[in-house]
Protein backbone atom coordinates (compact mmCIF):
# COMPACT_ATOMS: atom_id res chain seq x y z
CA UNK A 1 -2.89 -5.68 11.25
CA UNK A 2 -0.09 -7.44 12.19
CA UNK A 3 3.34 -9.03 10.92
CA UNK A 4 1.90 -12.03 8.97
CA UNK A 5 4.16 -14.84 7.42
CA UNK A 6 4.14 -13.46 4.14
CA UNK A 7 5.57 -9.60 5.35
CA UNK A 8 8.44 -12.53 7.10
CA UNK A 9 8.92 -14.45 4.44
CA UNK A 10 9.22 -10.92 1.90
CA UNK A 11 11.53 -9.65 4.15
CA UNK A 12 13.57 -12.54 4.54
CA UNK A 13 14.32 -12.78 0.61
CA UNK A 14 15.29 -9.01 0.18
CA UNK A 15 18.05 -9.69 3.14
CA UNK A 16 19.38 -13.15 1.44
CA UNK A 17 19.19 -11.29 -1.98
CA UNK A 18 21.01 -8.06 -0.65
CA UNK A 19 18.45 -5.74 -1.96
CA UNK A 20 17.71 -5.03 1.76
CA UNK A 21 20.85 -3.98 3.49
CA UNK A 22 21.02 -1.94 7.08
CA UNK A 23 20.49 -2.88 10.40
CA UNK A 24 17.63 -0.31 11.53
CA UNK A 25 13.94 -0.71 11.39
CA UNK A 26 11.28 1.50 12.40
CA UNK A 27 7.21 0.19 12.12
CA UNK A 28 4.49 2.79 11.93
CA UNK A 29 1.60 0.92 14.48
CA UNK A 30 3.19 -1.14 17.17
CA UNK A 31 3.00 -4.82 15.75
CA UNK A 32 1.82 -7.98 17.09
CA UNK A 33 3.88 -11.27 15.39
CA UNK A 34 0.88 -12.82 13.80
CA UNK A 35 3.36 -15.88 12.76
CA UNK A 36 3.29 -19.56 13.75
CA UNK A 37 7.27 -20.25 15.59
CA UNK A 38 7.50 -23.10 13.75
CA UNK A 39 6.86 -21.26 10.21
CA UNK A 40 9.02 -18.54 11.55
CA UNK A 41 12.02 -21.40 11.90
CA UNK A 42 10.99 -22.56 8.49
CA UNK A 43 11.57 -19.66 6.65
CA UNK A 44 14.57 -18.58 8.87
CA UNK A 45 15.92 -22.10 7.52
CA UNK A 46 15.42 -21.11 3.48
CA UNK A 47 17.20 -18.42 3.56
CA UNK A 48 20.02 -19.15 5.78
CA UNK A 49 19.26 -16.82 8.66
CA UNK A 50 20.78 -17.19 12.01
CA UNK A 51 18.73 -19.83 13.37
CA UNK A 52 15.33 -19.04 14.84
CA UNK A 53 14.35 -19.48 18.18
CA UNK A 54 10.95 -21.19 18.76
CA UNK A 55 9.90 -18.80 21.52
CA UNK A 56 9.84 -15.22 19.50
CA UNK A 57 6.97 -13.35 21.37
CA UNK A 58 7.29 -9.93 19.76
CA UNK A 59 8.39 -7.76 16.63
CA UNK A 60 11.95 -6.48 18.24
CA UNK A 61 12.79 -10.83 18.15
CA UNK A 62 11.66 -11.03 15.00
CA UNK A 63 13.21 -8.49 13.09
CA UNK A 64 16.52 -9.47 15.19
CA UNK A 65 16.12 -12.87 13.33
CA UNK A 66 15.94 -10.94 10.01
CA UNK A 67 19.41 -8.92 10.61
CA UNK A 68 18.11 -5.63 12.26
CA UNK A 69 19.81 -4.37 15.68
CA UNK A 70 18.32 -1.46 15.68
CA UNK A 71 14.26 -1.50 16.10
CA UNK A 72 11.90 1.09 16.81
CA UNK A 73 7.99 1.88 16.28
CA UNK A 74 5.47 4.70 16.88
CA UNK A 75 2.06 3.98 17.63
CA UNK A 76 -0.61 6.15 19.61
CA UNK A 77 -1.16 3.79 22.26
CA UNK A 78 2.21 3.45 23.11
CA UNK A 79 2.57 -0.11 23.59
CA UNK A 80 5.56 -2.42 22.87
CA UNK A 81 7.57 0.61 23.76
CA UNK A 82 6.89 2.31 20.85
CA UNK A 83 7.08 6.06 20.54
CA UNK A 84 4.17 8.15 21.26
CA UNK A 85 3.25 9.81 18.71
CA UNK A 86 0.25 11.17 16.39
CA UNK A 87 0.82 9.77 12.92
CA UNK A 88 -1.99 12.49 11.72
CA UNK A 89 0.68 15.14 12.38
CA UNK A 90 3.90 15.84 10.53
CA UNK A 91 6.37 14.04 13.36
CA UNK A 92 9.33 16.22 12.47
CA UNK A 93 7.63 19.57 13.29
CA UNK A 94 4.97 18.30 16.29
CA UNK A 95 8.25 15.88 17.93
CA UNK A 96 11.02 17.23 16.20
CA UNK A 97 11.73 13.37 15.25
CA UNK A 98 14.75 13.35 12.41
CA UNK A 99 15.66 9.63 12.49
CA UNK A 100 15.53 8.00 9.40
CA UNK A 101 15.68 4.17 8.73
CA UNK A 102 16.84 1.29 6.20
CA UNK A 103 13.76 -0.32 6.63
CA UNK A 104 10.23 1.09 7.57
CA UNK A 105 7.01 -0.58 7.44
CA UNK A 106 3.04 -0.05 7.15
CA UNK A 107 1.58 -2.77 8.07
CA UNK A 108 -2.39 -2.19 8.46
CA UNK A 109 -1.74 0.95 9.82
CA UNK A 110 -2.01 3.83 7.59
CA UNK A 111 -6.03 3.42 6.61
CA UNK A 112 -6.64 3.97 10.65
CA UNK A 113 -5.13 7.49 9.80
CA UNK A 114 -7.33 10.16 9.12
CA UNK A 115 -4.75 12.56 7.41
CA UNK A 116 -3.34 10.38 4.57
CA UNK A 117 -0.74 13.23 3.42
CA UNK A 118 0.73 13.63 6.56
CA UNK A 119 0.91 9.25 7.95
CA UNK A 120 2.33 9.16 3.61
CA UNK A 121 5.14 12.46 4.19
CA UNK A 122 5.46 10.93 7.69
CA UNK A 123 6.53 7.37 6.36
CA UNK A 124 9.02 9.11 3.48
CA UNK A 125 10.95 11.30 5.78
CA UNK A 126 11.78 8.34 8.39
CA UNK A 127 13.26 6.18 5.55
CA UNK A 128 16.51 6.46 4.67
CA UNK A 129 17.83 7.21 0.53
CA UNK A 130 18.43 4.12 -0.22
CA UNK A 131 16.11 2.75 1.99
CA UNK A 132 12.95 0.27 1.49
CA UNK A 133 9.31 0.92 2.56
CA UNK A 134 6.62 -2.00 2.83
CA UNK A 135 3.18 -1.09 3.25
CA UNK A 136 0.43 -3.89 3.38
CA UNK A 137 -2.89 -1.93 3.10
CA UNK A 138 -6.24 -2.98 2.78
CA UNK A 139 -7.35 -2.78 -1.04
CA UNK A 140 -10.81 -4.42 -1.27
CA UNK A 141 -13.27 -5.75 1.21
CA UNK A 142 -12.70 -5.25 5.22
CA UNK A 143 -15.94 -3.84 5.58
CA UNK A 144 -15.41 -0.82 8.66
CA UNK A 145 -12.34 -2.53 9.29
CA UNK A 146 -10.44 1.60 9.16
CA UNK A 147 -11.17 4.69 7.28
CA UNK A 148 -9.74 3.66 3.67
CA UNK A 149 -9.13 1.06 1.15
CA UNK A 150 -6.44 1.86 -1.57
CA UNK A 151 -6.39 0.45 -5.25
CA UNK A 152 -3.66 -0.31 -6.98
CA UNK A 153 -3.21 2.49 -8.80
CA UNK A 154 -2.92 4.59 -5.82
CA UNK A 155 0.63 2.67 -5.50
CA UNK A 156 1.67 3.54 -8.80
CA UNK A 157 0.98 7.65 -8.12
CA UNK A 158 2.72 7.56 -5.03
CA UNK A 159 5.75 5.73 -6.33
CA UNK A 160 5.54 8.28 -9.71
CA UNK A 161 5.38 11.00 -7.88
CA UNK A 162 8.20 10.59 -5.65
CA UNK A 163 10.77 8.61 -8.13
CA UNK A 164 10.59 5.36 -5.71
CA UNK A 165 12.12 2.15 -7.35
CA UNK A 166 8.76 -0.28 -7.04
CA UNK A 167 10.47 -3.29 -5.96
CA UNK A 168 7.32 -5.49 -5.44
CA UNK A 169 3.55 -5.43 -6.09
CA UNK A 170 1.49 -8.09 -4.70
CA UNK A 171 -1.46 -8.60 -2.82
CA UNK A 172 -3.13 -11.67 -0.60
CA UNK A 173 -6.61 -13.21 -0.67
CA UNK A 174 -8.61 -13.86 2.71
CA UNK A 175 -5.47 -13.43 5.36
CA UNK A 176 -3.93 -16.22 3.29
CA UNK A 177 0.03 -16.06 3.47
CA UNK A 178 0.84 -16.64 -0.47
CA UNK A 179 1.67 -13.27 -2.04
CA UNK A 180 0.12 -12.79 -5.40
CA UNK A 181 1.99 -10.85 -8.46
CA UNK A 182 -0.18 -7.64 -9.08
CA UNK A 183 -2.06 -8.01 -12.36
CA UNK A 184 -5.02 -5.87 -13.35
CA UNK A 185 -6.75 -9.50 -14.61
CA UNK A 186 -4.99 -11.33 -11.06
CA UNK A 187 -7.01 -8.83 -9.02
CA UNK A 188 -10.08 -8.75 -10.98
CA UNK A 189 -10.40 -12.67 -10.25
CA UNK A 190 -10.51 -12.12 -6.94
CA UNK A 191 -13.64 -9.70 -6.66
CA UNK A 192 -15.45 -9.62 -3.93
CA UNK A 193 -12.94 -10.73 -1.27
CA UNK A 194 -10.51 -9.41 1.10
CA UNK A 195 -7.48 -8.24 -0.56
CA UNK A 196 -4.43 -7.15 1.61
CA UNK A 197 -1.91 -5.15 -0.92
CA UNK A 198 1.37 -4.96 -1.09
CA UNK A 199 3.42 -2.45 -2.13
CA UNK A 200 7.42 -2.24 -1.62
CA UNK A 201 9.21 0.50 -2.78
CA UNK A 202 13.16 1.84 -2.47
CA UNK A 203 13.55 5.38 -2.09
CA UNK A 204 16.40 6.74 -4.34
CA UNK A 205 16.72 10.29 -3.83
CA UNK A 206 15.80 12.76 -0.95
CA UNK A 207 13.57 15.11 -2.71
CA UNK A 208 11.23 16.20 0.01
CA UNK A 209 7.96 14.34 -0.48
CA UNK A 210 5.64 15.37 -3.13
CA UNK A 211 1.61 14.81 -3.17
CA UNK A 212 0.56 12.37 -6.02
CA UNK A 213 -1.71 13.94 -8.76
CA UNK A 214 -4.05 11.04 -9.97
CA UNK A 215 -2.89 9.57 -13.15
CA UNK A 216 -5.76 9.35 -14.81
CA UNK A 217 -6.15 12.88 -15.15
CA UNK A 218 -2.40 13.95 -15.04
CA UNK A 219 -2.18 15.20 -18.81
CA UNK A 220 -5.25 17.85 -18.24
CA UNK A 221 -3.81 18.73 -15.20
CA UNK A 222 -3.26 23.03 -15.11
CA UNK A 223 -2.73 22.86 -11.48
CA UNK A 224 1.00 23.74 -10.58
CA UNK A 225 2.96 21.88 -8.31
CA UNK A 226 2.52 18.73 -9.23
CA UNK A 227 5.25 16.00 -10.36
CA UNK A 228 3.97 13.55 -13.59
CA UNK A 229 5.83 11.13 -15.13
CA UNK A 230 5.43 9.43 -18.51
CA UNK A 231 3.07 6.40 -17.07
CA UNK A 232 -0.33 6.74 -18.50
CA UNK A 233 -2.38 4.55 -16.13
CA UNK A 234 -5.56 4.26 -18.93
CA UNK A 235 -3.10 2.30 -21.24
CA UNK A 236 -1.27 0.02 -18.13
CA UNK A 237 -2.19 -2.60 -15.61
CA UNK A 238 -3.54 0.60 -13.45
CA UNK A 239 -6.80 0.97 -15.66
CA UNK A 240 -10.19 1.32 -13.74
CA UNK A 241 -12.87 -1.47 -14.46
CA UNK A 242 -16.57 -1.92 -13.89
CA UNK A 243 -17.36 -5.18 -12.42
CA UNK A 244 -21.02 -6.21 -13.35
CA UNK A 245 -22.38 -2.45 -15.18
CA UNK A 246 -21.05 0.04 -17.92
CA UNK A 247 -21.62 3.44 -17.79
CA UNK A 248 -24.85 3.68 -19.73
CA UNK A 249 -26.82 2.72 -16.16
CA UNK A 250 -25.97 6.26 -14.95
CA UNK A 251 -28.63 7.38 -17.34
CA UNK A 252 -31.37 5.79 -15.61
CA UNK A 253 -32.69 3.67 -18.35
CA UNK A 254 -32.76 0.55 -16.25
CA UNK A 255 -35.83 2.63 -14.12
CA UNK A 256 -37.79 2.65 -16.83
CA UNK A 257 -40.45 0.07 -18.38
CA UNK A 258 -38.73 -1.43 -21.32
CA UNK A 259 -40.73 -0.05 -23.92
CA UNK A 260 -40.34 3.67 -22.59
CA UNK A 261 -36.93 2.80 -21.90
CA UNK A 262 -36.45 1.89 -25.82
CA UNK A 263 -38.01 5.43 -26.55
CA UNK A 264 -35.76 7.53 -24.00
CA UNK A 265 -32.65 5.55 -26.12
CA UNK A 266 -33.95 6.46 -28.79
CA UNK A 267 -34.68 10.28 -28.67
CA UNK A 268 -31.55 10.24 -26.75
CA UNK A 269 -29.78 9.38 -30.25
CA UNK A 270 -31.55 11.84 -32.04
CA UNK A 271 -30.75 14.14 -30.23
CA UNK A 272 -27.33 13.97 -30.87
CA UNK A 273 -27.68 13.75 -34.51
CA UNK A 274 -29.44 17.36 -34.19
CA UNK A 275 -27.28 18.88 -31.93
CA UNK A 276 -23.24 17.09 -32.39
């Protein structure tokens, strides 16, 4: 998608507050700066950067300005000098790639990916322990725009399952810059438009990456393998909602006339007084 003002701007604050530190970078997709110069030199300005220059053109400049030397990318079309490589395929066994980074960023990249375990192992083996990952993902709306859309909650299982530090959830509305704190009643008031999500974690151990196990179902889970924690999802911010039905219009009343309708309902509940 693109480095947009906001992925600056988030960036920016980690360095000033320390809680990004390093000097190497690596971006899964080779990014375009999406960022007007001027807003680039504004936000270089709050948070005492060196100084910007008006003319950065590409993503090495930029993340220069933000304190990293060392910058690198990997996208299929190997543009922008990035390396060439399939993110569908695990890139330490196809490339025998073994680098691993302070910083390393998904930025409208992933849901183009077909083979979400491997671009997710793929993105936790490059970053460093101790390291930060930033991935801004489509969550709602962007009709055909790639493959996948992620909730919320699919944040919260990755981080679980692999002990990451969530340092940040937040999402944007309609390509606007201003992040917005993740709340299950935040999100819902934005229904119906397109939601970029953001989720930052820190990795804190080097565990080799493990395969989330959906939440909602972790505690009848008989399947070995799997990592839980102690977050129940049905009783957090992470529970599902309906927008505009419940689950009764699975049952088909709403096909009905209303009087046969009434009926159905109603042998439906005697039913269960016979039988439960």
């Amino acid at each position: 998608m693109g480095i947009n003002a906001e992925l600056v701007s988030l960036v920016a604050r980690m360095r000033s507050d320390s809680i990004l530190l390093g000097d190497t970078v690596i971006e899964i997709g080779a990014q375009d700066v999406c960022v007007a110069p001027e807003v680039i030199c504004q936000i270089a300005a709050k948070y005492i950067l060196e100084k910007s220059k008006a003319d950065i053109v590409n993503a090495k400049e930029l993340y220069a300005l933000l304190g990293f030397a060392n910058y690198k990318c990997i996208d299929a079309s190997g543009g922008n000098d990035a390396l060439l490589m399939d993110l569908n395929k695990d890139i330490r066994e196809e490339y025998g790639f073994f680098e691993s980074y302070d910083l390393v960023t998904n930025l409208g990249t992933a849901e183009h990916c077909f083979n979400q375990f491997t671009v997710f192992k793929n993105l936790h083996d490059i970053c460093k322990r101790g390291g930060v990952m930033v991935h801004a993902l489509p969550a709602q709306g962007n009709v055909n725009h790639g493959f996948y859309n992620y909730h919320p909650r699919f944040f919260l299982d990755l981080a679980v399952a692999n002990g990451y530090e969530i340092l940040d959830l937040s999402f944007t509305v309609d390509y606007k810059s201003t992040l917005i704190k993740y709340t299950k009643a935040e999100f819902q008031n934005w229904d119906s438009h397109d939601i970029l999500f953001y989720a930052v974690f820190r990795k804190v151990n080097d565990a080799p990456f493990c395969t989330p196990f959906d939440g909602m179902f972790a505690k009848i889970n008989k399947v070995a393998g799997y990592l839980t924690g102690d977050v129940d999802p049905l009783k957090t911010e992470f529970s599902p909602y309906l927008k505009g039905g419940n689950w009764e219009n699975t049952k088909g009343y709403a096909n009905q006339s209303p009087q046969r309708s009434s009926y159905l309902k109603m042998f439906s509940r005697r039913l269960k007084s016979i039988f439960y």
